[in-house]
Protein backbone atom coordinates (compact mmCIF):
# COMPACT_ATOMS: atom_id res chain seq x y z
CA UNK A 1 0.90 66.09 -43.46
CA UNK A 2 1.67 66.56 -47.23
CA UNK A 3 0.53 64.74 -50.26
CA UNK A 4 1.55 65.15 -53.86
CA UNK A 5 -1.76 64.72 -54.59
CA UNK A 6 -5.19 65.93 -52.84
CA UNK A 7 -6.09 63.52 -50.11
CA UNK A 8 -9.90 64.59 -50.40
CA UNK A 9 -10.22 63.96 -54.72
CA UNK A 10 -12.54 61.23 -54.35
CA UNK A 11 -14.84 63.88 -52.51
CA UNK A 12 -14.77 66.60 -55.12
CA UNK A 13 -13.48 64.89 -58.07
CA UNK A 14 -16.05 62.48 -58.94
CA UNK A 15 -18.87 62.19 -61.50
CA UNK A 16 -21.41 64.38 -60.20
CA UNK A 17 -18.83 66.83 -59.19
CA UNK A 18 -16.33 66.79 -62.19
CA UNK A 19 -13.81 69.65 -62.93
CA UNK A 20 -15.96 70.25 -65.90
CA UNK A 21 -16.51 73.27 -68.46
CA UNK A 22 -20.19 74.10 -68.90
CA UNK A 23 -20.93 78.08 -69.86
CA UNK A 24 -22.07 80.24 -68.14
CA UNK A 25 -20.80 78.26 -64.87
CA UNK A 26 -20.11 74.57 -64.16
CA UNK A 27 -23.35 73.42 -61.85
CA UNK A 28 -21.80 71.78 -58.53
CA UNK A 29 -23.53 70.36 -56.32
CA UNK A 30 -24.82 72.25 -53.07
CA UNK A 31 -23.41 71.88 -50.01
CA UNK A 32 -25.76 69.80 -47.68
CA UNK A 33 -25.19 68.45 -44.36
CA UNK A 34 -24.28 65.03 -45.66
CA UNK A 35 -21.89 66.38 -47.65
CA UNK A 36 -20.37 68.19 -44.74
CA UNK A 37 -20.40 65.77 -42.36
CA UNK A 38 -18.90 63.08 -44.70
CA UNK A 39 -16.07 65.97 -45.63
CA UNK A 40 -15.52 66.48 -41.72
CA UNK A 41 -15.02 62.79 -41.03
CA UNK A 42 -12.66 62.45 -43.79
CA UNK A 43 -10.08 65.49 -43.03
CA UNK A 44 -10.76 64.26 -39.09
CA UNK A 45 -9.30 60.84 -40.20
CA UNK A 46 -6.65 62.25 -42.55
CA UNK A 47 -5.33 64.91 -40.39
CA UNK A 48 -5.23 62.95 -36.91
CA UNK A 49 -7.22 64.96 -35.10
CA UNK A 50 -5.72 68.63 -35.70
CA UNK A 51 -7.57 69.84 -38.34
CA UNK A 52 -5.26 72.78 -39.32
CA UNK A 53 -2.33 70.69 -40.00
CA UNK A 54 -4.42 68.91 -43.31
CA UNK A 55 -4.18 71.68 -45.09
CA UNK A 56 -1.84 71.45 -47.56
CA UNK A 57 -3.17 68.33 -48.45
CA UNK A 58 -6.75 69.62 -49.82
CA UNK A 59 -7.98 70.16 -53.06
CA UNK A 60 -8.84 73.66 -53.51
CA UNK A 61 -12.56 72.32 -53.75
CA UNK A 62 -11.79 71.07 -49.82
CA UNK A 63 -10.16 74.44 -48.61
CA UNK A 64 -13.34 76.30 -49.67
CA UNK A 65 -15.29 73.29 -48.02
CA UNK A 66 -13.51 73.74 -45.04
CA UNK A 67 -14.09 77.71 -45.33
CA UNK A 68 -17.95 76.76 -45.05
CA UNK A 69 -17.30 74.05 -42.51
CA UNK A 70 -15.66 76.74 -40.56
CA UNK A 71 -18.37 79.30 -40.97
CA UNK A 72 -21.34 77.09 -39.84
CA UNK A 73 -19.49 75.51 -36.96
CA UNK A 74 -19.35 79.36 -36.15
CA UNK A 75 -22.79 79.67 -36.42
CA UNK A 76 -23.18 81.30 -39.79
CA UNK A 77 -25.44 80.48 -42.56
CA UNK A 78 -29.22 79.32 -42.32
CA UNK A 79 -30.47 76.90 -40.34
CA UNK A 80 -28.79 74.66 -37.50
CA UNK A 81 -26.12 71.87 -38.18
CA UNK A 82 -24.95 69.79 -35.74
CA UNK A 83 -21.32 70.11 -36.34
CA UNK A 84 -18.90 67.70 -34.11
CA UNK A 85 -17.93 69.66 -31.58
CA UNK A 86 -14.10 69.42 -32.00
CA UNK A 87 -14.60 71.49 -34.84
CA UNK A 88 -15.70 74.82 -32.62
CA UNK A 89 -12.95 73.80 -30.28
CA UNK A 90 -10.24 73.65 -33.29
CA UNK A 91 -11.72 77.07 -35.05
CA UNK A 92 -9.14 79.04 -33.65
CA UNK A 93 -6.27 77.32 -35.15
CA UNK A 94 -8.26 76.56 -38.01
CA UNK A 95 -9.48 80.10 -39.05
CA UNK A 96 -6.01 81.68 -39.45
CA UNK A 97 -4.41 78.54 -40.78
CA UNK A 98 -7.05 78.41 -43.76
CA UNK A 99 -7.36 81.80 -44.36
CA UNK A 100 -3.28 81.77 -44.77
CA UNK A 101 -3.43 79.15 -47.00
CA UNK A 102 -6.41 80.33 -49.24
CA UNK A 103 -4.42 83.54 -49.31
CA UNK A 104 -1.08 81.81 -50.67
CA UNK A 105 -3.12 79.46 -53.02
CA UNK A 106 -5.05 82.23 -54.76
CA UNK A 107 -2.02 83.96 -56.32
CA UNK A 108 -1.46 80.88 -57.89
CA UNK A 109 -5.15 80.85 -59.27
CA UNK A 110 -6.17 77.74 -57.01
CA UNK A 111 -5.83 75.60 -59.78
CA UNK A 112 -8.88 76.58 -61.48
CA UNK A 113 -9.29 78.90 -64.13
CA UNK A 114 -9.95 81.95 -62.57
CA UNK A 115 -12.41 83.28 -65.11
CA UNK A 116 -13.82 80.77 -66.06
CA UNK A 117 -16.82 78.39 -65.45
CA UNK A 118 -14.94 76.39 -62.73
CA UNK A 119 -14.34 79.24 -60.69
CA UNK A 120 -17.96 80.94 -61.11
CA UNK A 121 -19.38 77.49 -60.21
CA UNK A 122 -17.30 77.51 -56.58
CA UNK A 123 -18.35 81.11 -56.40
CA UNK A 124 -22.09 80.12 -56.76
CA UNK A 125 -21.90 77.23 -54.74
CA UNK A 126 -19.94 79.08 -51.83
CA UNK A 127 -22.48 82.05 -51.80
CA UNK A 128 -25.41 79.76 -52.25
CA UNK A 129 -24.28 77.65 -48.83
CA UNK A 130 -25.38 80.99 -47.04
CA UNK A 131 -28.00 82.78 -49.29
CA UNK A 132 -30.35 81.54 -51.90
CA UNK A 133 -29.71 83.19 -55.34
CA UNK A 134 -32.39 84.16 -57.65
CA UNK A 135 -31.57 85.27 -61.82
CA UNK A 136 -33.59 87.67 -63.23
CA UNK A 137 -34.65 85.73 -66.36
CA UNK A 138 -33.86 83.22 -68.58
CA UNK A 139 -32.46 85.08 -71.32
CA UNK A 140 -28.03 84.63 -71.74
CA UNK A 141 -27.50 88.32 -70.07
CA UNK A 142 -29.97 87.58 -67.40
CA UNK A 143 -28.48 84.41 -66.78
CA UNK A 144 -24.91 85.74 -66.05
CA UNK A 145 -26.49 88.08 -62.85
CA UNK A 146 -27.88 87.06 -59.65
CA UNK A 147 -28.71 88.51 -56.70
CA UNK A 148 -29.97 87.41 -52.87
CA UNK A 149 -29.98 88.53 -49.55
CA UNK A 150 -26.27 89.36 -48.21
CA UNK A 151 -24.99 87.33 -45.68
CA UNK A 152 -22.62 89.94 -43.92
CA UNK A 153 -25.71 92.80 -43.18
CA UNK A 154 -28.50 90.77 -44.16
CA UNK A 155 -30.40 93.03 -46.94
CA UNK A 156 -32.59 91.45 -49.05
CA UNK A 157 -31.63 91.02 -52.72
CA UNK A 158 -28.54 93.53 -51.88
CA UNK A 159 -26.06 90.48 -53.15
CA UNK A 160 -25.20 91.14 -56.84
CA UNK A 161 -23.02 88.33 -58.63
CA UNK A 162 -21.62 89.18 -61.73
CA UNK A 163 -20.90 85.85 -63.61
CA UNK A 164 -18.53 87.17 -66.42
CA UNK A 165 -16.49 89.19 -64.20
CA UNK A 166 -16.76 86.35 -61.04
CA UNK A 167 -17.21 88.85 -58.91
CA UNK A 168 -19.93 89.99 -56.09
CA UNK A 169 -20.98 93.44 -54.57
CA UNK A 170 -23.79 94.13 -51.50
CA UNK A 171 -24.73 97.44 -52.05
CA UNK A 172 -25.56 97.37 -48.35
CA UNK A 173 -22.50 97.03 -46.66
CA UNK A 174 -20.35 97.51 -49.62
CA UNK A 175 -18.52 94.52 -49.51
CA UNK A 176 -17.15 93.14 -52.74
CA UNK A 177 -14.21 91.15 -54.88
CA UNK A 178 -14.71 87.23 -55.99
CA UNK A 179 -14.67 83.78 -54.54
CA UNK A 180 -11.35 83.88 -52.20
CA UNK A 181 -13.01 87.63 -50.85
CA UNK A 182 -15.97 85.93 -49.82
CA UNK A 183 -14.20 83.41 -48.29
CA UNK A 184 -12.31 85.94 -46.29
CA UNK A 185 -15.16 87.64 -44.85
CA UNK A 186 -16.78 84.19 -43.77
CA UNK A 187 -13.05 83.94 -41.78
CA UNK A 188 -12.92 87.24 -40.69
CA UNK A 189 -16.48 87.08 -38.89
CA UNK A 190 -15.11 83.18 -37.64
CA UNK A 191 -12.22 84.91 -36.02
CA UNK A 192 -14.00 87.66 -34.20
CA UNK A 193 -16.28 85.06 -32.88
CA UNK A 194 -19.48 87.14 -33.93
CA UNK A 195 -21.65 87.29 -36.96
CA UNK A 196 -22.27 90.65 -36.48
CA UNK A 197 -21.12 92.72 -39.37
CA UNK A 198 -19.77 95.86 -37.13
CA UNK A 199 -17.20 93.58 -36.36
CA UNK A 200 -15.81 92.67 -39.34
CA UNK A 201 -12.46 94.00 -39.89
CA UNK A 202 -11.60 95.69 -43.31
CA UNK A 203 -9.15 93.42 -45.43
CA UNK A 204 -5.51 93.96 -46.19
């Protein structure tokens, strides 16, 4: 399935999700289980059943939705969703397909500016789908650093986000990089079927 233009805009691309500039980081919206299931129905429709092959037809907004998609239907994050269960059966296919396509997406910057408020806002809103995210005050500097407990070893407050640079570090498993590295450890643990960070494989 291909598509000159993303089949899933109407999702992502709307008023209280707009591709907007506002410093440090554009606010979007969380991602709750409405917003999953409705984003699940949609690429189930689109893509006739095989999930992988919708790819290429995503916004880059959808790919990372799919990445958390993929990651809860894995059992990762907090709390239980009842995701349909053709998604677990598809993960297989899906993990490698998406992390392939993430991969060959990001060295053509995604299509948002990869310094810039769009791309700290879908690093905050990834991050934040599997850890809450605390600032340190209110002051500009302040503003521009969070922290929260890392989802990969689970230390408290061992998260750091760096909003100029768009980049994150635990200092507990020392784990870092920016939005599509966090995405790839969220695949990595999907394909070795485990949440357990001794499993996670180092990446390329």
């Amino acid at each position: 399935m291909t598509s000159s233009f993303p089949t899933d805009s109407y999702l992502f691309l709307t008023g209280e999700d707009a591709e907007s500039t506002e410093w440090p980081a554009t606010p979007f919206p969380e991602y709750t289980d409405d917003i999953l299931d409705q984003f699940v129905v949609h690429l189930w429709a689109v893509s006739n059943g095989d999930l992988a092959s919708g790819l290429l037809a995503l916004s880059s907004a959808g790919l990372y939705t799919l990445v958390v998609v993929s990651a809860r239907a894995a059992g990762l994050g907090p709390g239980p969703w009842k995701v349909d269960r053709r998604i677990r059966e598809q993960l297989p296919a899906i993990a490698p397909a998406l992390l392939a396509e993430l991969r060959r997406r990001d060295c053509r910057g995604m299509g948002d500016d990869p310094t810039g408020p769009v791309r700290r806002g879908r690093l905050l809103q990834l991050v934040g789908a599997f850890t809450s995210l605390s600032q340190p005050g209110g002051t500009t500097r302040q503003r521009r650093q969070l922290s929260g407990a890392c989802p990969f070893c689970a230390e408290p407050a061992s998260l750091q986000i760096s909003l100029p640079k768009v980049t994150w570090r635990c200092f507990g498993c020392d784990q870092s990089g920016g939005l599509h590295e966090f995405a790839e450890c969220l695949l990595t643990q999907v394909l070795a079927g485990s949440a357990d960070p001794e499993h996670l494989p180092p990446r390329p």
